[in-house]
C-alpha atoms as a PDB file:
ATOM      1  CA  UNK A   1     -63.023-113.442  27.604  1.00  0.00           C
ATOM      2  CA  UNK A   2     -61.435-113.188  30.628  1.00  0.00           C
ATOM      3  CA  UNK A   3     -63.865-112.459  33.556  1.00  0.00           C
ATOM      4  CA  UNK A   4     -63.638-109.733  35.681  1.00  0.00           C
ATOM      5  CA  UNK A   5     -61.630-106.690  35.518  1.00  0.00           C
ATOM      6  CA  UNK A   6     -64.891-104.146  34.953  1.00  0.00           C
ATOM      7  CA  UNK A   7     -63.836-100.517  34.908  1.00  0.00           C
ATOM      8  CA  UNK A   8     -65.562 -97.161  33.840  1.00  0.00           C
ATOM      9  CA  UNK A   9     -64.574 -95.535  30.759  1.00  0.00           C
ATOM     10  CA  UNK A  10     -65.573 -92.199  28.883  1.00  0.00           C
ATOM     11  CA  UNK A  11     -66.627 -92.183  25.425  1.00  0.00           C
ATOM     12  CA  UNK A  12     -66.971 -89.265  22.920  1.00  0.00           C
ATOM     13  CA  UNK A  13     -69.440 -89.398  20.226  1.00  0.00           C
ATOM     14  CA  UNK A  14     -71.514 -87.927  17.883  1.00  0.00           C
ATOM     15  CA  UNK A  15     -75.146 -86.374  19.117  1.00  0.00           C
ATOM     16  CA  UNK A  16     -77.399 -85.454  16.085  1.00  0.00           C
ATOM     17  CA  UNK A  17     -80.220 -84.510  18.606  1.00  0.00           C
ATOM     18  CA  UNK A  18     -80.375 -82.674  21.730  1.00  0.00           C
ATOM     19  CA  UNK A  19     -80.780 -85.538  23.479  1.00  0.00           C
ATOM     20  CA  UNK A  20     -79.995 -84.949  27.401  1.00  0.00           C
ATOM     21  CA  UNK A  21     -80.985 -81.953  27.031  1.00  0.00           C
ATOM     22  CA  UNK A  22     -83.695 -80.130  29.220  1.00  0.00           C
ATOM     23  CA  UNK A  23     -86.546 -81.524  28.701  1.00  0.00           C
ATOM     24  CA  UNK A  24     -85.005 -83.896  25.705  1.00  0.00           C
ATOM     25  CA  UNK A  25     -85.148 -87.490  26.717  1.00  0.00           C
ATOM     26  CA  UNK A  26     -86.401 -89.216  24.222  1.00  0.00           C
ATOM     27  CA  UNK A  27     -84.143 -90.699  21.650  1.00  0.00           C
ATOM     28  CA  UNK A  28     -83.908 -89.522  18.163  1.00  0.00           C
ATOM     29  CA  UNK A  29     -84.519 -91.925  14.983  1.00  0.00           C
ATOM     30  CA  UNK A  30     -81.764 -90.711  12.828  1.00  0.00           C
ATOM     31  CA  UNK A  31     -79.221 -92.877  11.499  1.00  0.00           C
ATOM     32  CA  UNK A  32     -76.287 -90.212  12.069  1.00  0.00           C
ATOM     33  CA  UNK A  33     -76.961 -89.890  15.840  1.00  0.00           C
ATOM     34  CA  UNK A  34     -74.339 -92.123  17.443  1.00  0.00           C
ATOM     35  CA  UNK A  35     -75.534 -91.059  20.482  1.00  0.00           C
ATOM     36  CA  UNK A  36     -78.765 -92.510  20.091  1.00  0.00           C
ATOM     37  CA  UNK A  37     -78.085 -95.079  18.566  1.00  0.00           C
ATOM     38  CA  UNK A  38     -75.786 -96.019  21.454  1.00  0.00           C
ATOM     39  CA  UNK A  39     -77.633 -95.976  23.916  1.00  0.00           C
ATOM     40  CA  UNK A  40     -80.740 -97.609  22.103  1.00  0.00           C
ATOM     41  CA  UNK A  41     -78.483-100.959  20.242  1.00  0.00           C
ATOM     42  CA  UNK A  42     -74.886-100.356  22.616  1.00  0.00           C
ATOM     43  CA  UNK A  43     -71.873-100.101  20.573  1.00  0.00           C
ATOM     44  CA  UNK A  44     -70.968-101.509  16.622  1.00  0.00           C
ATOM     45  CA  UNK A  45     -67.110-102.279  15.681  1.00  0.00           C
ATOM     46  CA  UNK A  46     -67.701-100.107  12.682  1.00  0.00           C
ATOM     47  CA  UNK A  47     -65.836 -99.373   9.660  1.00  0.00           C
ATOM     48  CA  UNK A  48     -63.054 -96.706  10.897  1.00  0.00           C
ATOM     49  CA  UNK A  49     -59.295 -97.485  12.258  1.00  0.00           C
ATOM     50  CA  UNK A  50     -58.197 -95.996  14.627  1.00  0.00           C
ATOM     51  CA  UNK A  51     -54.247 -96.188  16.439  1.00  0.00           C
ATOM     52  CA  UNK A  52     -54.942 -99.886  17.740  1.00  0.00           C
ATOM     53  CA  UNK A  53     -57.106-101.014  14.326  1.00  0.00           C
ATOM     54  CA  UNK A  54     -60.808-101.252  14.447  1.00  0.00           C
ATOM     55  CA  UNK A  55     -62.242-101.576  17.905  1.00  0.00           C
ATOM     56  CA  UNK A  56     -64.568 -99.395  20.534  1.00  0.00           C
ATOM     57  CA  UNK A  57     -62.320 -96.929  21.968  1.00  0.00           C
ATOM     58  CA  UNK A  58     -62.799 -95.398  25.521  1.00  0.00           C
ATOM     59  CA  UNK A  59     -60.868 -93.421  27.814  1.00  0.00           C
ATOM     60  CA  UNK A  60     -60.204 -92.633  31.993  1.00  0.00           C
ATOM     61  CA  UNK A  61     -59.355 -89.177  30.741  1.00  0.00           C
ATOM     62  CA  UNK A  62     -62.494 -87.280  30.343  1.00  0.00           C
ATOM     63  CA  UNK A  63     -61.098 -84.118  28.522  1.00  0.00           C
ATOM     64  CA  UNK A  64     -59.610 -87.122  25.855  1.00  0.00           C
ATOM     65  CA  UNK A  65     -63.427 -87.956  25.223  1.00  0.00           C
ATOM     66  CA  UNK A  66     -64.829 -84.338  25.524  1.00  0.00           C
ATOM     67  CA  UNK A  67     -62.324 -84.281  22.065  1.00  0.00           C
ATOM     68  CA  UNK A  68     -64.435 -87.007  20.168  1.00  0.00           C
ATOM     69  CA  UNK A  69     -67.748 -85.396  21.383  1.00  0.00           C
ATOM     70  CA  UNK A  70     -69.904 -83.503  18.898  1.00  0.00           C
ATOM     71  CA  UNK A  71     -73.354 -81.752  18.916  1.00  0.00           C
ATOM     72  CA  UNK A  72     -74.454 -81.495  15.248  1.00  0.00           C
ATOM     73  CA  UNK A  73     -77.586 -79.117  16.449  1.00  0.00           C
ATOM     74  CA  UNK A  74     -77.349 -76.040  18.252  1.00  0.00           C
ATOM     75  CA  UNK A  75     -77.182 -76.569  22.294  1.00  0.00           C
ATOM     76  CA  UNK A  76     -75.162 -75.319  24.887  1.00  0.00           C
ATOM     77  CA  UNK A  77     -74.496 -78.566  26.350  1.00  0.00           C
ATOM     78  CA  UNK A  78     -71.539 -81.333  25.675  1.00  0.00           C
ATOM     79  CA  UNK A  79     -72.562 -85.045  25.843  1.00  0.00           C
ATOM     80  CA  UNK A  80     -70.174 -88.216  26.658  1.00  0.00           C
ATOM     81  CA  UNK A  81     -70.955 -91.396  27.784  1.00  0.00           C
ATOM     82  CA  UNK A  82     -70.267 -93.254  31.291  1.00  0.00           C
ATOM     83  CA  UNK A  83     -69.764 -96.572  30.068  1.00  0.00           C
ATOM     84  CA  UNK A  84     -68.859 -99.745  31.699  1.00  0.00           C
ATOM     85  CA  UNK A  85     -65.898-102.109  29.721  1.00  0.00           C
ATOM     86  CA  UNK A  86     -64.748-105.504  30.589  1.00  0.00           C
ATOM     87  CA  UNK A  87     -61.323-105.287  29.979  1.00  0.00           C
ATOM     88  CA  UNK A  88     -60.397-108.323  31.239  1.00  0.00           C
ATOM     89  CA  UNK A  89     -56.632-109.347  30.857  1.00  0.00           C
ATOM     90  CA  UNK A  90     -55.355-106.182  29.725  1.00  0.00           C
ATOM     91  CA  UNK A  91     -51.982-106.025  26.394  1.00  0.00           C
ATOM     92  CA  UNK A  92     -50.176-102.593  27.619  1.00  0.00           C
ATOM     93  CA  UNK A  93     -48.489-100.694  25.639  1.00  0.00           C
ATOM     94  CA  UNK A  94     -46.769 -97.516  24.963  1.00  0.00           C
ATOM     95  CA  UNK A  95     -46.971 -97.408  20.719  1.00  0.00           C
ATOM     96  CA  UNK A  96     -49.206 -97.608  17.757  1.00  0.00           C
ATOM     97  CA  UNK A  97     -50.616-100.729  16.898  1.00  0.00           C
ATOM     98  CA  UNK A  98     -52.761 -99.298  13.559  1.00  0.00           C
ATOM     99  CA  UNK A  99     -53.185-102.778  11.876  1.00  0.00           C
ATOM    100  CA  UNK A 100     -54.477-104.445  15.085  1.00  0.00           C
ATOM    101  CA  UNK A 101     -57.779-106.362  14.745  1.00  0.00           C
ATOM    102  CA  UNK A 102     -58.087-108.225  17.703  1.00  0.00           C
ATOM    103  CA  UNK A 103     -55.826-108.213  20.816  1.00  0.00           C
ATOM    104  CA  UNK A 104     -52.497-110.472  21.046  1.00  0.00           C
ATOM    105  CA  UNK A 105     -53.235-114.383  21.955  1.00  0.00           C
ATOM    106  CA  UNK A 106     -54.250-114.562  25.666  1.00  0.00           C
ATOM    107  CA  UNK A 107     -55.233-110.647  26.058  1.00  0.00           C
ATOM    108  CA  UNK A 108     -58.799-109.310  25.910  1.00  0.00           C
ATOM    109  CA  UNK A 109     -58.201-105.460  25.520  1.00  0.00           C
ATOM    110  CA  UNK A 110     -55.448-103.054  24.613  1.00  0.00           C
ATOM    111  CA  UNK A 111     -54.386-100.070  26.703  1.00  0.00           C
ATOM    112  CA  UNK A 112     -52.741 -97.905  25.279  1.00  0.00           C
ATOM    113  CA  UNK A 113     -50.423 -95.799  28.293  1.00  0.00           C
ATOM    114  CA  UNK A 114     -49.185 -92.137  27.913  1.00  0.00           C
ATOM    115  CA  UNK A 115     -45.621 -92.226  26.991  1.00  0.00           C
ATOM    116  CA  UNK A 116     -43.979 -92.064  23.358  1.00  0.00           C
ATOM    117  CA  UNK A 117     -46.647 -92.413  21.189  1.00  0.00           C
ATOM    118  CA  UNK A 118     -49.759 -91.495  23.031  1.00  0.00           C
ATOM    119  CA  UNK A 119     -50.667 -87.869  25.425  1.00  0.00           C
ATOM    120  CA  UNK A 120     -53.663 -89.843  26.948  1.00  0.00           C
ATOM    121  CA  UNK A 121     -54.728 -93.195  27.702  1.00  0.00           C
ATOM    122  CA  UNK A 122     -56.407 -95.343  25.293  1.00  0.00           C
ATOM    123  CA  UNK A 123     -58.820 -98.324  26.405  1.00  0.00           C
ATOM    124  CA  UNK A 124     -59.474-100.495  23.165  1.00  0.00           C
ATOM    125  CA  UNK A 125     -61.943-103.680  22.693  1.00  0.00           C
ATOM    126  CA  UNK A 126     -63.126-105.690  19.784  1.00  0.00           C
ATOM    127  CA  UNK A 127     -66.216-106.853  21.079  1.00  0.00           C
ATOM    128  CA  UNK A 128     -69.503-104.867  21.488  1.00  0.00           C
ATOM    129  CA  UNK A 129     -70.455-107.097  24.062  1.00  0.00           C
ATOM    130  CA  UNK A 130     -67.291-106.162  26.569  1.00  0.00           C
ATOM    131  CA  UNK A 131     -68.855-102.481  26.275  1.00  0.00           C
ATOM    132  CA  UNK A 132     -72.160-100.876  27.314  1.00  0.00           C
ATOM    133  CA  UNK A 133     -72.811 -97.453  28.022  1.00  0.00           C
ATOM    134  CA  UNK A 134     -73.856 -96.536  32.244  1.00  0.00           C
ATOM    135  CA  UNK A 135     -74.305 -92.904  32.068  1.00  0.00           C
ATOM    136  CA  UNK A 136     -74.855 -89.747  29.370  1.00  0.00           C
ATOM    137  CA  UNK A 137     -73.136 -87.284  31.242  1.00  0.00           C
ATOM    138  CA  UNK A 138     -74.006 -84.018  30.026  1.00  0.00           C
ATOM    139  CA  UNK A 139     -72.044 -80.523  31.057  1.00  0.00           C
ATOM    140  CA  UNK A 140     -71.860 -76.731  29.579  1.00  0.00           C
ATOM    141  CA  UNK A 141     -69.804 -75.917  26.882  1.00  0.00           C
ATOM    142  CA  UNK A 142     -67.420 -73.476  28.080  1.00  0.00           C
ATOM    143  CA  UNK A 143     -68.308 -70.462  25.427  1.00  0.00           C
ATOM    144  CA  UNK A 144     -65.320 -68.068  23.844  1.00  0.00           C
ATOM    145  CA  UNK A 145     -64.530 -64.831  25.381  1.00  0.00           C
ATOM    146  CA  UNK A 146     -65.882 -61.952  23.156  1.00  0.00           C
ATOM    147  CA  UNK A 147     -63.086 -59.490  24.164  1.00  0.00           C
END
């Protein structure tokens, strides 16, 4: 891997727990918090595709992140993750690259740029070790209007 080229990224996940919540701080055992488990292990490739193939996904745009981010229990706070990706020598691009599993010969990342295929920005690796989480960043969850 190319060294150098650290940036922060948000990522959007999954929070079984209240974790980060008031007086919540400890993390949570269960095997469907991906929050947690995060934080506890870092990141896992996993099973899903996504539009540049299997990889861990992360984003500059916050609100792109906030999309991913779920809270399977009942709080009034959102969760996402500050985390810190070696992107190295970056393959930009402006389309879909579903089939991807790794990036082109003499790249270390894929970023995806807003343009014809994409609204946000898309930071892709396919190595948990070019990803660790920094921060959980937690905020309200701006509640519907009852009128």
């Amino acid at each position: 891997m190319t060294e150098g080229n650290e940036q922060y990224r948000w990522h959007g996940t999954t929070r079984e727990c209240n974790i980060g919540d008031p007086g919540k701080r400890g993390l949570c055992t269960s095997p469907r918090c991906a929050m947690c488990r995060i934080i506890g292990h870092s990141f896992d490739i996993g099973q899903r595709w996504g539009r540049f193939g299997k990889g861990i996904y992360s984003t500059a745009t916050s609100s792109k992140a906030d999309g991913y981010s779920k809270t399977l229990t009942h709080s009034p706070w959102t969760a996402l993750l500050l985390t810190s990706v070696v992107v190295g020598d970056p393959c930009i691009t402006y389309g879909d690259g579903p089939q991807i599993s790794h990036p082109p010969n003499g790249y270390d990342s894929i970023i995806g740029k807003p343009g014809s295929a994409l609204n946000y920005d898309e930071t892709v690796v396919y190595r948990k070790d070019a990803i660790r989480p920094v921060y959980l960043v937690l905020y309200l969850t701006p509640r519907p209007s009852l009128r």
